[in-house]
N, C-alpha and C. Protein backbone atom coordinates (compact mmCIF):
# COMPACT_ATOMS: atom_id res chain seq x y z
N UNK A 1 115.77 142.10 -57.56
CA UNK A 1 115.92 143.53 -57.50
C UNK A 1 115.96 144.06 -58.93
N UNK A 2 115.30 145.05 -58.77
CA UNK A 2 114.89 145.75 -60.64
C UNK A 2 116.47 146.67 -60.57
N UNK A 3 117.35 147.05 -61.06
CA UNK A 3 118.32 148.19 -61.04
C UNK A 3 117.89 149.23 -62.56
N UNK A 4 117.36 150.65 -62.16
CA UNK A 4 117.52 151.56 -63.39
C UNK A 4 118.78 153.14 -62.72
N UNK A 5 119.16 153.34 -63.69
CA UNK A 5 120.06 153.91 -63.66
C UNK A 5 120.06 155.02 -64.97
N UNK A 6 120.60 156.75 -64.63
CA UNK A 6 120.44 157.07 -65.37
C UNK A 6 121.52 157.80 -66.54
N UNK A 7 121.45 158.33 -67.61
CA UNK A 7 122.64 158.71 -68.09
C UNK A 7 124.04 159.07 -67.28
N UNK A 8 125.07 158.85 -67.38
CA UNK A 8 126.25 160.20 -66.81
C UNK A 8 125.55 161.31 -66.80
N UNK A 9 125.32 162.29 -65.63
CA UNK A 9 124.64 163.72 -65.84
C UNK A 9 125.96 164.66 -66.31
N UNK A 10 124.76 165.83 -67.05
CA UNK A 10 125.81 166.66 -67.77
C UNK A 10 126.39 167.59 -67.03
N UNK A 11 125.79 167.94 -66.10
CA UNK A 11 125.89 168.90 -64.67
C UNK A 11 125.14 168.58 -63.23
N UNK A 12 125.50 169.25 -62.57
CA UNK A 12 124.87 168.80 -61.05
C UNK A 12 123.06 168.64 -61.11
N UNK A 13 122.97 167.56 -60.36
CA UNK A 13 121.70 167.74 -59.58
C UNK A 13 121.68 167.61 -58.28
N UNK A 14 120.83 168.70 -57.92
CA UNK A 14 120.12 168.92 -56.34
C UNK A 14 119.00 168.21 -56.29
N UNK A 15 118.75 167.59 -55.16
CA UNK A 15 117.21 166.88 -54.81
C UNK A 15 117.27 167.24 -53.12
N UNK A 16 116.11 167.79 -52.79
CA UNK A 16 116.14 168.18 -51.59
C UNK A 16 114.36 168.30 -51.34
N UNK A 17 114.19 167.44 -50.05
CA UNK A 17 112.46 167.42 -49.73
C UNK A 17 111.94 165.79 -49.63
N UNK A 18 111.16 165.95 -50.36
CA UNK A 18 110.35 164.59 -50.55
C UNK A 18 110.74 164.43 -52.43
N UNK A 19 111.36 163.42 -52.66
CA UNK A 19 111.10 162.53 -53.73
C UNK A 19 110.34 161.17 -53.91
N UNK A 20 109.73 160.96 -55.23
CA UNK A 20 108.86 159.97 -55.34
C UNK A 20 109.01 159.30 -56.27
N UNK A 21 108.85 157.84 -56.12
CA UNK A 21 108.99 156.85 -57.35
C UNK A 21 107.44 156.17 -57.51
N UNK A 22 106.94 156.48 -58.77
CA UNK A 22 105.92 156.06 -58.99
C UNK A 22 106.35 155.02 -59.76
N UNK A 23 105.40 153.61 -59.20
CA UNK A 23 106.02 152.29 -60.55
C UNK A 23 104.62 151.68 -60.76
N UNK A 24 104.06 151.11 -61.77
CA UNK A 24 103.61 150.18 -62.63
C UNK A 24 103.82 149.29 -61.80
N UNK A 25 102.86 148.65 -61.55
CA UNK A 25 102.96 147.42 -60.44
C UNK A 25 102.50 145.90 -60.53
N UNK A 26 102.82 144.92 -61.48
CA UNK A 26 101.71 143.67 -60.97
C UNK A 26 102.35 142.66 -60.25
N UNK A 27 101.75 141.88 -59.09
CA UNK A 27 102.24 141.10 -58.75
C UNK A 27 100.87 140.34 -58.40
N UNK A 28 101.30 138.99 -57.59
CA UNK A 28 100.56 137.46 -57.59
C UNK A 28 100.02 137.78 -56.54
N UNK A 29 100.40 138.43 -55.56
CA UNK A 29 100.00 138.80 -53.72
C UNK A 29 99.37 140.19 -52.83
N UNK A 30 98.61 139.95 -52.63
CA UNK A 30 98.32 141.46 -52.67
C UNK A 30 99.25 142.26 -51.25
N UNK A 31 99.68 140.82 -50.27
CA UNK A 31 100.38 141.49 -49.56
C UNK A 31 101.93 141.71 -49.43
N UNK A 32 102.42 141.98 -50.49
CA UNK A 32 103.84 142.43 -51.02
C UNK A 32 104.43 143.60 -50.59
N UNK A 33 105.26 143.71 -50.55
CA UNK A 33 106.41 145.02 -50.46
C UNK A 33 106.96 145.01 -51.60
N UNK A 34 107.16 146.81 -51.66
CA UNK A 34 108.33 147.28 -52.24
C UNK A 34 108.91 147.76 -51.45
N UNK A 35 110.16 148.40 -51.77
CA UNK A 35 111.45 148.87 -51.49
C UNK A 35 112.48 149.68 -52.25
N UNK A 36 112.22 151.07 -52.25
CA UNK A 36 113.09 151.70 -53.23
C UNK A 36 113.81 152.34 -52.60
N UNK A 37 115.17 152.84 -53.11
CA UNK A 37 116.69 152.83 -52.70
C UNK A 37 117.29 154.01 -53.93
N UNK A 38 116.94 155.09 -53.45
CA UNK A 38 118.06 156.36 -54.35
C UNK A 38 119.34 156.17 -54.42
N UNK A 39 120.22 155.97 -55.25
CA UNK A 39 121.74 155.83 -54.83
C UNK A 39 122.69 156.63 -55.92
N UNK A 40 123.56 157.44 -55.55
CA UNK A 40 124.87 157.95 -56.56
C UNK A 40 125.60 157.15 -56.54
N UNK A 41 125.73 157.09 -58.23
CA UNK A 41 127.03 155.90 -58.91
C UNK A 41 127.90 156.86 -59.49
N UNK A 42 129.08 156.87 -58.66
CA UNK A 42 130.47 157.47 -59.41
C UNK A 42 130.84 157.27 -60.49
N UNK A 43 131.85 157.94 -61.06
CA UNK A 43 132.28 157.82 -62.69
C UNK A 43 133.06 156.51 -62.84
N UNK A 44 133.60 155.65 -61.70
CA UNK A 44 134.05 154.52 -62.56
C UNK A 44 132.59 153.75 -62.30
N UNK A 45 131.23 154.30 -61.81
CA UNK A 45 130.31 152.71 -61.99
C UNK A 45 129.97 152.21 -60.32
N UNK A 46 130.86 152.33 -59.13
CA UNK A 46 130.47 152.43 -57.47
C UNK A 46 129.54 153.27 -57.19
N UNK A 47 128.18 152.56 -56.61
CA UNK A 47 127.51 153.06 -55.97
C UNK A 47 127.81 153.67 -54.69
N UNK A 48 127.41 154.43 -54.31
CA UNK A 48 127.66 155.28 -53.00
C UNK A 48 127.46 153.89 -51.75
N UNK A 49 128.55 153.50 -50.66
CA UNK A 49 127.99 152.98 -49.89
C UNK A 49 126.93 153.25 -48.64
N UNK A 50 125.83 154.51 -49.00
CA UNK A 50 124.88 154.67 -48.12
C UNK A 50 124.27 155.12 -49.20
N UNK A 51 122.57 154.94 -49.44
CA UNK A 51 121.67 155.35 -50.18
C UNK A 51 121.59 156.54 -49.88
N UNK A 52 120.70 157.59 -50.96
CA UNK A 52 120.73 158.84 -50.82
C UNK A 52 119.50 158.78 -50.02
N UNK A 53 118.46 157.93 -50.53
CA UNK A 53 117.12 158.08 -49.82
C UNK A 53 116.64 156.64 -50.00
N UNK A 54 115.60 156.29 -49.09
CA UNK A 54 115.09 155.18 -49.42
C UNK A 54 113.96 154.87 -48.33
N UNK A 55 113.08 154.32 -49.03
CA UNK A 55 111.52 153.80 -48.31
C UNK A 55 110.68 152.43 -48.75
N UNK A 56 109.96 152.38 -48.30
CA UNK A 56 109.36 151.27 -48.54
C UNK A 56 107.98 151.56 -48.78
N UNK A 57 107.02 150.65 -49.12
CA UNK A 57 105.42 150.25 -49.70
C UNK A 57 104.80 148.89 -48.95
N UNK A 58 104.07 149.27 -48.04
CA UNK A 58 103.44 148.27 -47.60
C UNK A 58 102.56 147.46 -48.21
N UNK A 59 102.27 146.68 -49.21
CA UNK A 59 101.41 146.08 -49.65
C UNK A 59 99.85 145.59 -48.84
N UNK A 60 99.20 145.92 -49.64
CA UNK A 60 97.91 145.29 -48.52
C UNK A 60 96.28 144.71 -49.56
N UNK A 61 96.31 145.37 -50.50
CA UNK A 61 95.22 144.70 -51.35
C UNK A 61 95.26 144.41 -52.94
N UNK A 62 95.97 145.57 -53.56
CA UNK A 62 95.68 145.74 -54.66
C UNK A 62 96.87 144.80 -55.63
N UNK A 63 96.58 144.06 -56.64
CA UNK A 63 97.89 143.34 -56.89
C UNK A 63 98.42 144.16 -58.48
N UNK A 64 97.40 144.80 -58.98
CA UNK A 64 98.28 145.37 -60.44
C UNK A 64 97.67 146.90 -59.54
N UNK A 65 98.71 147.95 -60.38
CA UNK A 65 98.26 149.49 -60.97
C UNK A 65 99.35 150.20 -60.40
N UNK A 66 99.30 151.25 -59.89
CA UNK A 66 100.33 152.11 -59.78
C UNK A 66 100.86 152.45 -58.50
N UNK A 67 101.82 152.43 -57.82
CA UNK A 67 102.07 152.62 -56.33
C UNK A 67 103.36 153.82 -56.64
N UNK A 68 102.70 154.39 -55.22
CA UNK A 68 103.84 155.52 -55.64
C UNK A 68 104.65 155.24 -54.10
N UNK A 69 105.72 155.41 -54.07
CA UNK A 69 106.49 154.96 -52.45
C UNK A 69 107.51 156.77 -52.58
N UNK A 70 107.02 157.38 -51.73
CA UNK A 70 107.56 158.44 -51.44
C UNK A 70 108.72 158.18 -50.45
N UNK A 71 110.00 159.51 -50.72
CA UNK A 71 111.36 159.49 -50.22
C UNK A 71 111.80 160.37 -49.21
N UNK A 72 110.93 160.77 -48.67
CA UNK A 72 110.61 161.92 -47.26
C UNK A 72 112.01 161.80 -47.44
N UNK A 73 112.33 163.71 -47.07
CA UNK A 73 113.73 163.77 -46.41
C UNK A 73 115.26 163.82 -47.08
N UNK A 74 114.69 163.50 -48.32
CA UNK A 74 115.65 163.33 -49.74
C UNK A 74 116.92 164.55 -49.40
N UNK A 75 117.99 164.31 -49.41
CA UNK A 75 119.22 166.12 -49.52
C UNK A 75 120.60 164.88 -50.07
N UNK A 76 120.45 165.40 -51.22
CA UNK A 76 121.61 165.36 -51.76
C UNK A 76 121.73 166.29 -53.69
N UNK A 77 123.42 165.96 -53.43
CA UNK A 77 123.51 166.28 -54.68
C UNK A 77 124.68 165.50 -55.30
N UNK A 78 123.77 165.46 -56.78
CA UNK A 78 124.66 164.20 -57.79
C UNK A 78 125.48 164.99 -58.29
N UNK A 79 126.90 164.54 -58.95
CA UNK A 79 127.84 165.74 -59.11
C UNK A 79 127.47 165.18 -60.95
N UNK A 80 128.15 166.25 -61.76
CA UNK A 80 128.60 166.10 -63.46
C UNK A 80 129.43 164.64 -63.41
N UNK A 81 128.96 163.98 -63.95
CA UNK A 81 129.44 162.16 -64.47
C UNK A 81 128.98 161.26 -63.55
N UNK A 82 128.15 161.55 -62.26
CA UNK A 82 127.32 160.30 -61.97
C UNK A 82 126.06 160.45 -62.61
N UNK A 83 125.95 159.23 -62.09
CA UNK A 83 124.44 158.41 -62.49
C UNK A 83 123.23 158.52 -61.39
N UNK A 84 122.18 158.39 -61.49
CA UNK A 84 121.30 158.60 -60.44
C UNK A 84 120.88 157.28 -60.97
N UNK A 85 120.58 156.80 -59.62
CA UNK A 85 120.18 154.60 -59.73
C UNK A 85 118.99 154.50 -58.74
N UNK A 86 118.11 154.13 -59.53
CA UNK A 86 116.85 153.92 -58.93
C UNK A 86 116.65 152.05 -58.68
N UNK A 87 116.64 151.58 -57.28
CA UNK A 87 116.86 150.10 -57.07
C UNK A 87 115.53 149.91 -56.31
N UNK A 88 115.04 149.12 -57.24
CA UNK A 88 113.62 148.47 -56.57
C UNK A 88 113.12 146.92 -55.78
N UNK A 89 113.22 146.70 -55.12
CA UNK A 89 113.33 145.25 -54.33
C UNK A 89 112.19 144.59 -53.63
N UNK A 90 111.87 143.38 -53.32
CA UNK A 90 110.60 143.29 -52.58
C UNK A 90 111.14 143.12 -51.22
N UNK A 91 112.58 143.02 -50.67
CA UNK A 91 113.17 143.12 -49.19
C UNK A 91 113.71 143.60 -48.57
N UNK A 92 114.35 144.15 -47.71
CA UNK A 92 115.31 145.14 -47.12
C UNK A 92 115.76 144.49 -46.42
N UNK A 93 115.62 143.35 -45.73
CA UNK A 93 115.80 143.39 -43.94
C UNK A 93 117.66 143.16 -44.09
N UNK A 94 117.85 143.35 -42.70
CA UNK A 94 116.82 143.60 -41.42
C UNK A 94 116.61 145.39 -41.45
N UNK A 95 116.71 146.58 -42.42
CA UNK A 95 116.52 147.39 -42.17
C UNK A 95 114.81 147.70 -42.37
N UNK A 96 114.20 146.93 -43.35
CA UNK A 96 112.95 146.66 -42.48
C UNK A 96 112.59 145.24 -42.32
N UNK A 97 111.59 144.91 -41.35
CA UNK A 97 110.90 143.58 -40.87
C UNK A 97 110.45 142.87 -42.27
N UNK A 98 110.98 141.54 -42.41
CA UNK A 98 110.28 141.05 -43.21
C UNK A 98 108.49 141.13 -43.35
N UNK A 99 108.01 141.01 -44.83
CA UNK A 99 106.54 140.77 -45.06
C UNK A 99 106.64 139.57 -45.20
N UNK A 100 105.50 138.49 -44.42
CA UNK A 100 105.87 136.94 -44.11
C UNK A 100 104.59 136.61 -45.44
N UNK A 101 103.91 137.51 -45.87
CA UNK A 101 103.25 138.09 -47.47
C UNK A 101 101.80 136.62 -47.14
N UNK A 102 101.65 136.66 -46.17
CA UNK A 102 100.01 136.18 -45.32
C UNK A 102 99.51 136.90 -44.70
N UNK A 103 99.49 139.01 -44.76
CA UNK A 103 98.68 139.31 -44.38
C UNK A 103 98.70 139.21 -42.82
N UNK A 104 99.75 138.39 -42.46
CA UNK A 104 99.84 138.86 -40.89
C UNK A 104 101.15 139.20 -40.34
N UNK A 105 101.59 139.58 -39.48
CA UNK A 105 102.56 140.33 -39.15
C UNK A 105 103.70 139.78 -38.62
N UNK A 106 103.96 138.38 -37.89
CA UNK A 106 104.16 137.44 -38.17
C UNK A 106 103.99 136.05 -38.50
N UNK A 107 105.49 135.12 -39.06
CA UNK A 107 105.03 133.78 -39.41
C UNK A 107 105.82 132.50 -39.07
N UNK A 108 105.63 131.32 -39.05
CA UNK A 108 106.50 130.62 -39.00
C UNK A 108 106.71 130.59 -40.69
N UNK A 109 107.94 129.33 -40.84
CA UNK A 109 108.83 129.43 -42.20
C UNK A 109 107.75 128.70 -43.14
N UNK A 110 107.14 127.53 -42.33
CA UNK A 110 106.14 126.99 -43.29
C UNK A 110 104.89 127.91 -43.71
N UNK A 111 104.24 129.01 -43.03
CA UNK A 111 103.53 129.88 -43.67
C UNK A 111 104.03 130.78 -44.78
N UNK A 112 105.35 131.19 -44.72
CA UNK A 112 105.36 132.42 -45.71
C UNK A 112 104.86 131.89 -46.72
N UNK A 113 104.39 133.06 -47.80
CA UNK A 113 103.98 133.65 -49.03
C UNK A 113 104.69 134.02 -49.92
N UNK A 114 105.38 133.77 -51.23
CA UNK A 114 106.12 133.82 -52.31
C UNK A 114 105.49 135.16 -52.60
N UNK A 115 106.44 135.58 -53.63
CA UNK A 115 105.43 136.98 -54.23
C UNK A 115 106.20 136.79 -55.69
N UNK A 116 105.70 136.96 -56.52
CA UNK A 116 106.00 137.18 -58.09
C UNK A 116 105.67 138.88 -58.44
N UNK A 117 106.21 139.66 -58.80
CA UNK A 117 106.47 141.13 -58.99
C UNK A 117 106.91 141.36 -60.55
N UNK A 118 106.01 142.44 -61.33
CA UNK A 118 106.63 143.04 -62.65
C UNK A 118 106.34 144.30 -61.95
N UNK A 119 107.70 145.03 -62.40
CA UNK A 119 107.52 146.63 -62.51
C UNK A 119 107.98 147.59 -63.37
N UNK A 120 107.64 148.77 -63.61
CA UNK A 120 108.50 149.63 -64.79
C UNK A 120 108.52 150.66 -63.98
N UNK A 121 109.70 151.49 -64.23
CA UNK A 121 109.85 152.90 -64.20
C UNK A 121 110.49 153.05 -65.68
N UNK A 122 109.79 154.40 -65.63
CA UNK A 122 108.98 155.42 -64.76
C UNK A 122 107.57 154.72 -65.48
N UNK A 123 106.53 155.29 -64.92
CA UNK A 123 105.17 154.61 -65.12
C UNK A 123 105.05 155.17 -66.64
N UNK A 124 104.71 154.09 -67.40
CA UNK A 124 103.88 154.16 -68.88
C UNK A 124 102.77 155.42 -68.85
N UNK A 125 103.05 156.17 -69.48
CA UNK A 125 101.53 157.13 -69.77
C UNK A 125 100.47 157.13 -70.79
């Protein structure tokens, strides 16, 4: 799991709608997942125990360039001294179904597919 996180804010933020994490993407598989996870971190450093928003990226061909995984539905607000934490992962479950990362939908244990993953946020320009 990648963890970015951002200054203590100096005052509130609102996020309300669709938010989006665009990342820089290479990996070994073309059929990989991501998994990104909005979360407020309080002033001692605790993440919120429920994400603010969070979605996933179905992988299916491409193994480098840019994927953007949109946050449908986003409503919250970060108060003055948290952090806004952007957590990037290739798994969720069981909140979603594993990718058995062969391109098929399921597998036994001896089929799965490893995945090797680099990413950056926010994307290089």
């Amino acid at each position: 799991m990648l963890v970015f996180s951002s200054e203590p804010l100096d005052e509130p933020v609102e996020i309300l709608g669709e938010v989006a994490a665009e990342l820089s993407v290479a990996r070994d598989n073309p059929h990989a997942d991501l998994f990104v996870r909005l979360c407020d971190v309080d002033k001692k450093g605790r993440p919120a125990t429920s994400a603010t928003a969070s979605s996933a990226h179905r992988g299916r061909t491409r193994t480098t360039g840019v994927v953007r995984v949109s946050l449908i539905g986003a409503g919250h607000r970060f108060a003055p001294g948290h952090r806004i934490r952007l957590q990037v992962a290739g798994g969720a479950h069981p909140r979603f179904a594993r990718n058995p990362g062969n391109g098929r939908i399921e597998a036994a244990a001896r089929d799965l597919v490893p995945t090797g993953t680099r990413s950056t946020w926010p994307v290089p320009r």
